[in-house]
Protein backbone atom coordinates (compact mmCIF):
# COMPACT_ATOMS: atom_id res chain seq x y z
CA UNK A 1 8.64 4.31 5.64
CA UNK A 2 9.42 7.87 4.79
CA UNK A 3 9.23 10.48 7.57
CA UNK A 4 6.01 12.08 5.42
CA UNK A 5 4.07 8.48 5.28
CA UNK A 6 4.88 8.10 9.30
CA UNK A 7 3.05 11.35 9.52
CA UNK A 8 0.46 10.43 7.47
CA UNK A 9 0.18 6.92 9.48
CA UNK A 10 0.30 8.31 13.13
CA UNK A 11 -2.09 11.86 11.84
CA UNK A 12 -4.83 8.73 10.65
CA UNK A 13 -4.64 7.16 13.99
CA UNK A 14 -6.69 10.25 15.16
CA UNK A 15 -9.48 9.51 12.72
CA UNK A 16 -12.41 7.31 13.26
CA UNK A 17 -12.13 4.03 12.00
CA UNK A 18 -14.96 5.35 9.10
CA UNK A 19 -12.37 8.17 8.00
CA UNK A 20 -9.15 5.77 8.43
CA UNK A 21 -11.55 3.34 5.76
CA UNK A 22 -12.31 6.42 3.39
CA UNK A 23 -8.58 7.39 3.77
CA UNK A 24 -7.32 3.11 2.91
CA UNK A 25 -10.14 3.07 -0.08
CA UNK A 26 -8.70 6.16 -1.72
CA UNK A 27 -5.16 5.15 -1.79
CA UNK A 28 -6.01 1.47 -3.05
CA UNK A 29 -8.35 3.85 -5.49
CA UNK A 30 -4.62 5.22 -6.79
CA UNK A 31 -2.59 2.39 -6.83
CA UNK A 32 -5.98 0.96 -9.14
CA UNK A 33 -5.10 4.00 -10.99
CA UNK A 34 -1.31 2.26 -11.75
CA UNK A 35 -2.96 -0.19 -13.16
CA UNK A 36 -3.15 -3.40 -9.96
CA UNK A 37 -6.65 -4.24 -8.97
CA UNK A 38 -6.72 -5.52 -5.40
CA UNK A 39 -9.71 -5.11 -3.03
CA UNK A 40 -9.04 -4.47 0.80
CA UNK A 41 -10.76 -7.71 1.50
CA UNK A 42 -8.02 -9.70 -0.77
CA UNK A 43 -5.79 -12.27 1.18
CA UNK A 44 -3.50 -11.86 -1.97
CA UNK A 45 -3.59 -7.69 -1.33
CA UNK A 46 -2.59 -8.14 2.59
CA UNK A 47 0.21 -10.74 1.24
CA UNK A 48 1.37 -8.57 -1.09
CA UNK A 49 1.51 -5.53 1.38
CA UNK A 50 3.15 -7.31 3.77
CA UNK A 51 6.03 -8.44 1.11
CA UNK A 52 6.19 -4.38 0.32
CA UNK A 53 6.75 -3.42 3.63
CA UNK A 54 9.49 -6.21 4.24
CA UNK A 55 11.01 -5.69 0.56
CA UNK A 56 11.11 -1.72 1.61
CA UNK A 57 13.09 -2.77 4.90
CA UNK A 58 15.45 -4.73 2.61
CA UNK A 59 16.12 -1.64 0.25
CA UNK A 60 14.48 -2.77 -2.96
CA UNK A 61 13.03 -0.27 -5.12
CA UNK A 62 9.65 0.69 -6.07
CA UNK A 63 11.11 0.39 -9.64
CA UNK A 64 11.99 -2.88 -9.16
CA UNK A 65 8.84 -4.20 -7.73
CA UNK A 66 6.40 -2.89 -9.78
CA UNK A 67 8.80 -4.75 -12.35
CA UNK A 68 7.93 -7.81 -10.39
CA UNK A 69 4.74 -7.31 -10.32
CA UNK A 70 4.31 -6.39 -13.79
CA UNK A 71 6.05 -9.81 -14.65
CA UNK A 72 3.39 -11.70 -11.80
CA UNK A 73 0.48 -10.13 -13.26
């Protein structure tokens, strides 16, 4: 995770779990906007943000894995 979305993570812990909601909703609402429609409720969603996060650890690009899941979709 980038030094900016660590800030962004640990500045949310400070909200209330209301405002941490508003805050998930709007960035899902902007990944919608990329064209993938995944609610927060979605087993698939969590699956596929937990593959992010371990594909990020592993060094594969954002290029790449909207490729991926262009080809998946």
């Amino acid at each position: 995770m980038s030094k900016t979305a660590e800030a962004v993570w640990q500045e949310s812990q400070s909200l209330a779990e209301s405002e941490r909601l508003e805050l998930a909703a709007r960035i899902l609402d902007s990944v919608r906007a990329d064209g993938l429609d995944w609610a927060l409720d979605d087993a698939d969603f969590a699956a596929e943000l937990d593959r992010r996060s371990a594909d990020q650890d592993t060094g594969h690009s954002w290029a790449d894995i909207r490729s991926e899941l262009e080809r998946d979709l």
